[in-house]
PDB file of N, CA and C in Angstrom:
ATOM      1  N   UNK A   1      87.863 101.007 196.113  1.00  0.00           N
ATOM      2  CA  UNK A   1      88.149 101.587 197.396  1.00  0.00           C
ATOM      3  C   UNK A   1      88.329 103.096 197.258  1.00  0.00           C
ATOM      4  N   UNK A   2      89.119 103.651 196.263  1.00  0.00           N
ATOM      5  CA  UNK A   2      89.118 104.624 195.833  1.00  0.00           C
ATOM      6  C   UNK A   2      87.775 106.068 195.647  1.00  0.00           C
ATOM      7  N   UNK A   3      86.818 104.989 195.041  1.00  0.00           N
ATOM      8  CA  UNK A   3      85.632 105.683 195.245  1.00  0.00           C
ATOM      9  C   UNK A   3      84.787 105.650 195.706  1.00  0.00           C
ATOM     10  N   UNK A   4      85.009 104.520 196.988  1.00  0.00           N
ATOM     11  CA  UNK A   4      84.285 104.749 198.018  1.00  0.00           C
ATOM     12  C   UNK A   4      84.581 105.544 199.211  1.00  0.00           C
ATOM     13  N   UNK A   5      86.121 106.072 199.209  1.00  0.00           N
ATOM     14  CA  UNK A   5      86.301 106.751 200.406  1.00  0.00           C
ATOM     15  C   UNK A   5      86.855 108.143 199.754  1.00  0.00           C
ATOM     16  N   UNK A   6      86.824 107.787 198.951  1.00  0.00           N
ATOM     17  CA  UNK A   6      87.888 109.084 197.806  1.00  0.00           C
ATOM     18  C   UNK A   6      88.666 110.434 198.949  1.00  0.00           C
ATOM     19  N   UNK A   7      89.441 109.009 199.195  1.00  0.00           N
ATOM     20  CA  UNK A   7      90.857 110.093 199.807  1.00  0.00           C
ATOM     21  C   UNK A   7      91.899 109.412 199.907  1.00  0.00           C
ATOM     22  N   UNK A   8      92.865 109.638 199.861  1.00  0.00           N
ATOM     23  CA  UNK A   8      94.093 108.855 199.566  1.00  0.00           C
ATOM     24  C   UNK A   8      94.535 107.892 200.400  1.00  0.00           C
ATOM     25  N   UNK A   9      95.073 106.336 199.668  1.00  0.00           N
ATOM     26  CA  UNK A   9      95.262 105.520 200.547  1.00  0.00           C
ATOM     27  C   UNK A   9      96.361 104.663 200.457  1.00  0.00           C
ATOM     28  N   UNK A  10      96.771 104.822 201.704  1.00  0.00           N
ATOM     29  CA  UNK A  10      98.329 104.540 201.846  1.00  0.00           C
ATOM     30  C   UNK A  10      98.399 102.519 201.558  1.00  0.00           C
ATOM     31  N   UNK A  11      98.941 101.981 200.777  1.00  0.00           N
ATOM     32  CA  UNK A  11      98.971 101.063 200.259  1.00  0.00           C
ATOM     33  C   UNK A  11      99.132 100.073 201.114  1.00  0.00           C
ATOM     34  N   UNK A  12      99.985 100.207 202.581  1.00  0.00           N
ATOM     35  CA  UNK A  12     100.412  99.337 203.645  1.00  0.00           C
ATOM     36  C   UNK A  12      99.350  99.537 204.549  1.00  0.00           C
ATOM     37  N   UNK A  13      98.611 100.545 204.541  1.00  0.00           N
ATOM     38  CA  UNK A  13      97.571 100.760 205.454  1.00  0.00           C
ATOM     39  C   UNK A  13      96.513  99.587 205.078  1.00  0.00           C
ATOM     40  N   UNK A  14      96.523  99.324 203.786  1.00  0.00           N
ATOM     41  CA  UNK A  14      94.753  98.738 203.706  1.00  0.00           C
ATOM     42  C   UNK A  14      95.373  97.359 202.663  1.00  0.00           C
ATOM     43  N   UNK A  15      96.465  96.610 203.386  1.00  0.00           N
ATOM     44  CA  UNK A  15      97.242  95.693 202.162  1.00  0.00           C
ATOM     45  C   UNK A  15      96.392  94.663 202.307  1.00  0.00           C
ATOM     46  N   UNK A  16      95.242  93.685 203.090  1.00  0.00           N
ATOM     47  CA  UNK A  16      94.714  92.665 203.091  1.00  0.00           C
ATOM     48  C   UNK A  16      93.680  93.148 202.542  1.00  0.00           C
ATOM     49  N   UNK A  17      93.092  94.480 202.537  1.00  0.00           N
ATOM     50  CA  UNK A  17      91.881  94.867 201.182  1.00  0.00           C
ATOM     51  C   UNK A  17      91.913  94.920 200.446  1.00  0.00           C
ATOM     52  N   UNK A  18      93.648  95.422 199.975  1.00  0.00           N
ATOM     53  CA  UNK A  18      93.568  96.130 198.378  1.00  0.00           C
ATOM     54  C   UNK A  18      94.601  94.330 197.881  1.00  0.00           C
ATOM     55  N   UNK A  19      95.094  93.264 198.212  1.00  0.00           N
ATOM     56  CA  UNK A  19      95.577  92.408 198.110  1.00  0.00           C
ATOM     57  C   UNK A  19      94.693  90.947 198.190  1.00  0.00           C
ATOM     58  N   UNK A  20      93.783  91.356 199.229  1.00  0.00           N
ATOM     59  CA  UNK A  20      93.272  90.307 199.576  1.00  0.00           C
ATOM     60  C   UNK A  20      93.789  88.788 199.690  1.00  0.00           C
ATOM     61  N   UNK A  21      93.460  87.652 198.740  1.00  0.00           N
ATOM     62  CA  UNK A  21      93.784  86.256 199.175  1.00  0.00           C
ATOM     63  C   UNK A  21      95.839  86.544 198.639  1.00  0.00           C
ATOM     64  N   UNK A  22      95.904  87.325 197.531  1.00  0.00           N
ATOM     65  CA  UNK A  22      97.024  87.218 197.315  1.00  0.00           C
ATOM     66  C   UNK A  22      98.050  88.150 198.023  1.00  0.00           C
ATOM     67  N   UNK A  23      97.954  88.585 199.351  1.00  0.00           N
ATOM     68  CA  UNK A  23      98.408  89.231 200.295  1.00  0.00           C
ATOM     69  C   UNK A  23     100.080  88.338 200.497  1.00  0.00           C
ATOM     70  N   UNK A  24     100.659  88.527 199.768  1.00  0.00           N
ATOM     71  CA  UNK A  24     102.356  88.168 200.674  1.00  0.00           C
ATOM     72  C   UNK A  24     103.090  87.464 199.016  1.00  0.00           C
ATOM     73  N   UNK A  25     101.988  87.458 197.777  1.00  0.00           N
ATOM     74  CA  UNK A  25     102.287  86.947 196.993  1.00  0.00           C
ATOM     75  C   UNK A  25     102.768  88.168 195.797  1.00  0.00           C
ATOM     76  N   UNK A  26     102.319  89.030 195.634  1.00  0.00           N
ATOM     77  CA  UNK A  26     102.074  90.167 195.008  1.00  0.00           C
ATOM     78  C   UNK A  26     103.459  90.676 194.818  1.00  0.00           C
ATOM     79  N   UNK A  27     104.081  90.523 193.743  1.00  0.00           N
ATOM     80  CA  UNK A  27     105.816  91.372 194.027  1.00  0.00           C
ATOM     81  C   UNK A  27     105.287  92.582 193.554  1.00  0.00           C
ATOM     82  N   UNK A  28     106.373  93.522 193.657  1.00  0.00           N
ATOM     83  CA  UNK A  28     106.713  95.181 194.056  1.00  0.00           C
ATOM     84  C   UNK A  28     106.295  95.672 192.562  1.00  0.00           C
ATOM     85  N   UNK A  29     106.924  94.827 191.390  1.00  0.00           N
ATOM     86  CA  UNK A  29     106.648  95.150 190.166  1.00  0.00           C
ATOM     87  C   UNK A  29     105.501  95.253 189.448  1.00  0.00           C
ATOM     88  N   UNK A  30     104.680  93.872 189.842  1.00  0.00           N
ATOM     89  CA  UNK A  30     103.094  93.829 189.562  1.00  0.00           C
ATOM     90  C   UNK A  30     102.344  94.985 190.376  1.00  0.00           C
ATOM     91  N   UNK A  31     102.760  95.515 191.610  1.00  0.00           N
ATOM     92  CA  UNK A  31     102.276  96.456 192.249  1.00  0.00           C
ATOM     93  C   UNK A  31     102.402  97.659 191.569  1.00  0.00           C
ATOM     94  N   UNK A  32     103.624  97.921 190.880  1.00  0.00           N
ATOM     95  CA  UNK A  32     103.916  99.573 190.329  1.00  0.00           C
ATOM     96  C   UNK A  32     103.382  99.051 189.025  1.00  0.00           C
ATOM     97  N   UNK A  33     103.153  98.321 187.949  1.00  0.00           N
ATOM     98  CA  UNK A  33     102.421  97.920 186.761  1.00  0.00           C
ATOM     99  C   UNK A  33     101.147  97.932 187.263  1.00  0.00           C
ATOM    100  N   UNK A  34     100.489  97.913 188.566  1.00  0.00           N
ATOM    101  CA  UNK A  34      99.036  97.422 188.653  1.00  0.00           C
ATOM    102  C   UNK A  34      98.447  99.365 188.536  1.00  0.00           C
ATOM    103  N   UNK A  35      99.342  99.733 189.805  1.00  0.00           N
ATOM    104  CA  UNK A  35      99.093 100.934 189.416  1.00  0.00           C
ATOM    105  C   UNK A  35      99.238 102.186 188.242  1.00  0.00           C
ATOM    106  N   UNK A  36     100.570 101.834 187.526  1.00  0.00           N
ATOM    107  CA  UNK A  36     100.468 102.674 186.415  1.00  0.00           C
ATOM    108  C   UNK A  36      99.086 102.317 185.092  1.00  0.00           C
ATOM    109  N   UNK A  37      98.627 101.265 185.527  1.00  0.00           N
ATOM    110  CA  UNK A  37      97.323 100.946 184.203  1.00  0.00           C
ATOM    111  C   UNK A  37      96.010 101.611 185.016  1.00  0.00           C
ATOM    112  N   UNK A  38      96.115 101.905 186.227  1.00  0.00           N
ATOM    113  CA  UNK A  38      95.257 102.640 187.048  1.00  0.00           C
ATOM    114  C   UNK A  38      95.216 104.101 186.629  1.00  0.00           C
ATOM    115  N   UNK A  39      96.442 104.686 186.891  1.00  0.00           N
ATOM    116  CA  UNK A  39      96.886 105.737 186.217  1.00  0.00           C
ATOM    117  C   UNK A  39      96.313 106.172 184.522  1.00  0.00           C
ATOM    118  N   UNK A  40      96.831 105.089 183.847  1.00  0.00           N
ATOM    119  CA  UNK A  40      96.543 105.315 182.677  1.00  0.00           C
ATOM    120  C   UNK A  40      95.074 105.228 182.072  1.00  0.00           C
ATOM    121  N   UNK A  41      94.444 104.382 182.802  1.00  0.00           N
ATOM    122  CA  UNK A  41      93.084 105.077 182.622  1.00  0.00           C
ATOM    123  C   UNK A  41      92.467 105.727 183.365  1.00  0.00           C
ATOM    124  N   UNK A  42      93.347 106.685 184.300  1.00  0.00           N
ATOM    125  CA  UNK A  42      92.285 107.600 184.767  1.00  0.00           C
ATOM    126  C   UNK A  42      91.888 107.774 185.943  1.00  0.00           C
ATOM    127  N   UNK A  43      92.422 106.634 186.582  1.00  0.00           N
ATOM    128  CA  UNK A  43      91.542 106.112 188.312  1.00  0.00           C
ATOM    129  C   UNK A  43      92.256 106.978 189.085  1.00  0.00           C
ATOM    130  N   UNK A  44      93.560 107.202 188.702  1.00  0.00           N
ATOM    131  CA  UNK A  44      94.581 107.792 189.436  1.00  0.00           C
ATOM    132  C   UNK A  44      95.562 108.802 188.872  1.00  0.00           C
ATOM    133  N   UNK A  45      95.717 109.605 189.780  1.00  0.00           N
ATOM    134  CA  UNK A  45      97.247 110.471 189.231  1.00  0.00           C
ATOM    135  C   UNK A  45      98.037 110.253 189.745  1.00  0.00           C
ATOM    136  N   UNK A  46      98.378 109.010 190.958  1.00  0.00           N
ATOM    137  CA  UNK A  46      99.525 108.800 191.378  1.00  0.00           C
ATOM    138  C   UNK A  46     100.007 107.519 190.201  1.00  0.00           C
ATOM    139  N   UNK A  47     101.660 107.693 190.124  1.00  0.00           N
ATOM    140  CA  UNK A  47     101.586 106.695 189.277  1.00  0.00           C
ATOM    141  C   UNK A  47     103.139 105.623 189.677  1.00  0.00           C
ATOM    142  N   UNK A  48     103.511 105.794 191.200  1.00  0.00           N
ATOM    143  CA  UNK A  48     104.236 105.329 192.214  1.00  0.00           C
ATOM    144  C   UNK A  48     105.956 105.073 191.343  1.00  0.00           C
ATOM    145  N   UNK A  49     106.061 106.127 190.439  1.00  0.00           N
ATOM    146  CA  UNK A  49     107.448 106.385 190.061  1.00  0.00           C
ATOM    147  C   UNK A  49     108.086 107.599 191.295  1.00  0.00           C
ATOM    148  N   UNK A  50     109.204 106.830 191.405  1.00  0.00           N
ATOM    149  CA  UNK A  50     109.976 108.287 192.519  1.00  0.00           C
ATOM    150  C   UNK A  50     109.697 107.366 193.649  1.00  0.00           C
ATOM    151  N   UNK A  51     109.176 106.862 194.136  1.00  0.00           N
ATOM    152  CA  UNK A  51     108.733 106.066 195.236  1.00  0.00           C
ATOM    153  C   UNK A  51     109.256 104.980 195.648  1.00  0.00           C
ATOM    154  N   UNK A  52     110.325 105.232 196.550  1.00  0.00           N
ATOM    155  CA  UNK A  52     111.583 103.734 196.576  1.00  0.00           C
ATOM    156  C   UNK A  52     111.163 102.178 196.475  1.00  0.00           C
ATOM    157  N   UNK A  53     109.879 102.764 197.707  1.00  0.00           N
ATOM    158  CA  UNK A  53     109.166 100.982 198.458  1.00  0.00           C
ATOM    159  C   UNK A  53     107.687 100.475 197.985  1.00  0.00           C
ATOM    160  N   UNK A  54     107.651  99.840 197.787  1.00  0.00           N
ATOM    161  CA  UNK A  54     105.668  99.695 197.621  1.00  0.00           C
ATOM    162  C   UNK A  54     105.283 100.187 199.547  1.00  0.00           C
ATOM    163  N   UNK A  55     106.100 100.027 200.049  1.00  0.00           N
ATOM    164  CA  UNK A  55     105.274 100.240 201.369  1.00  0.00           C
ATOM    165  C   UNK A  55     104.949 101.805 201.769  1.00  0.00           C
ATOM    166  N   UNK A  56     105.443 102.762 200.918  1.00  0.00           N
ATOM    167  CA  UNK A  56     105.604 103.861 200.773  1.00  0.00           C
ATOM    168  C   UNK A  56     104.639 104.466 199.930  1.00  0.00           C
ATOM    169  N   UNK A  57     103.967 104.165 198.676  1.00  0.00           N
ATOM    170  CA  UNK A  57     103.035 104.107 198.446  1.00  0.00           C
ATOM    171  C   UNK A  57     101.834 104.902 198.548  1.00  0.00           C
ATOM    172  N   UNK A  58     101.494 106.132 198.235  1.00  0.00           N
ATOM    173  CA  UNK A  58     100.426 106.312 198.852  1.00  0.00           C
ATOM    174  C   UNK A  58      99.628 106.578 197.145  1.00  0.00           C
ATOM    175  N   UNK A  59      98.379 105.843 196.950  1.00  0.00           N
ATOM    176  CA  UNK A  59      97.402 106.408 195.933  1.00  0.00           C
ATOM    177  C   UNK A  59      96.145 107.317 195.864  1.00  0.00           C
ATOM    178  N   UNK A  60      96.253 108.080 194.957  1.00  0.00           N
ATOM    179  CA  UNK A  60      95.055 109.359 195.602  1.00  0.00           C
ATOM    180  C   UNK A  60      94.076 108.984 194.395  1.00  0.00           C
ATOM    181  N   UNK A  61      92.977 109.395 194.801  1.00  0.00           N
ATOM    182  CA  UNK A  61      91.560 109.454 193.685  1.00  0.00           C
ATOM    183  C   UNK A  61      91.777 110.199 192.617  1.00  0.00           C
ATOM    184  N   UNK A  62      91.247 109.742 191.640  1.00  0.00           N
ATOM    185  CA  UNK A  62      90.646 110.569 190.373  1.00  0.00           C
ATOM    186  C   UNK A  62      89.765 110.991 190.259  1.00  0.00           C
ATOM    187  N   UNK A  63      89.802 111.880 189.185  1.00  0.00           N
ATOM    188  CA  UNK A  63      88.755 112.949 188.935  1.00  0.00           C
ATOM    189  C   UNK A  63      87.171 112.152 189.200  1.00  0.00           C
ATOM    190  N   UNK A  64      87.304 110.803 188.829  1.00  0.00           N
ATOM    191  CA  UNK A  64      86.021 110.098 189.022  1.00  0.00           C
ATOM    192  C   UNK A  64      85.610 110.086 190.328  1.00  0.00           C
ATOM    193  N   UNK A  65      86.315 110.165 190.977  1.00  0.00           N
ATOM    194  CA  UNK A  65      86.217 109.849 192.915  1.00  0.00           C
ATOM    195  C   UNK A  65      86.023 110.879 193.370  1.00  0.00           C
ATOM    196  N   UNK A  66      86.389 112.284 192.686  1.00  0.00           N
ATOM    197  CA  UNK A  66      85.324 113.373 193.080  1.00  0.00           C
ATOM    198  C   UNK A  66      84.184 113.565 192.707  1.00  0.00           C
ATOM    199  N   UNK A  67      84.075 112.894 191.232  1.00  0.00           N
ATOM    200  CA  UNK A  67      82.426 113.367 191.544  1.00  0.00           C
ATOM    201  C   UNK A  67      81.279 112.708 192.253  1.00  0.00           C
TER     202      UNK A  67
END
């Protein structure tokens, strides 16, 4: 999703895309672990530390999603 729209996307905005069938199953923790391995390779520089809620959330593109 990331590099198809490559602009930042608010996590509650697009939760039945970026969740899909497992939409209501997904705890907060697997969410901030899903994203820091995102982070860590690269997809992302957000890495949703500092960030109270998953609903709060917002993830921005990587360097890959600009080019």
């Amino acid at each position: 999703m990331l590099l198809r729209t490559r602009r930042p996307v608010k996590m509650v905005d697009r939760t039945l895309e970026i969740f899909g069938s497992y939409y209501g199953q997904v705890t907060e923790p697997v969410v901030r672990r899903a994203l820091q391995l995102l982070h860590k390779e690269g997809k992302t520089p957000s890495t949703g530390v500092g960030v109270r809620r998953t609903r709060e959330i917002v993830v921005y593109p990587g360097r890959q999603a600009a080019a």
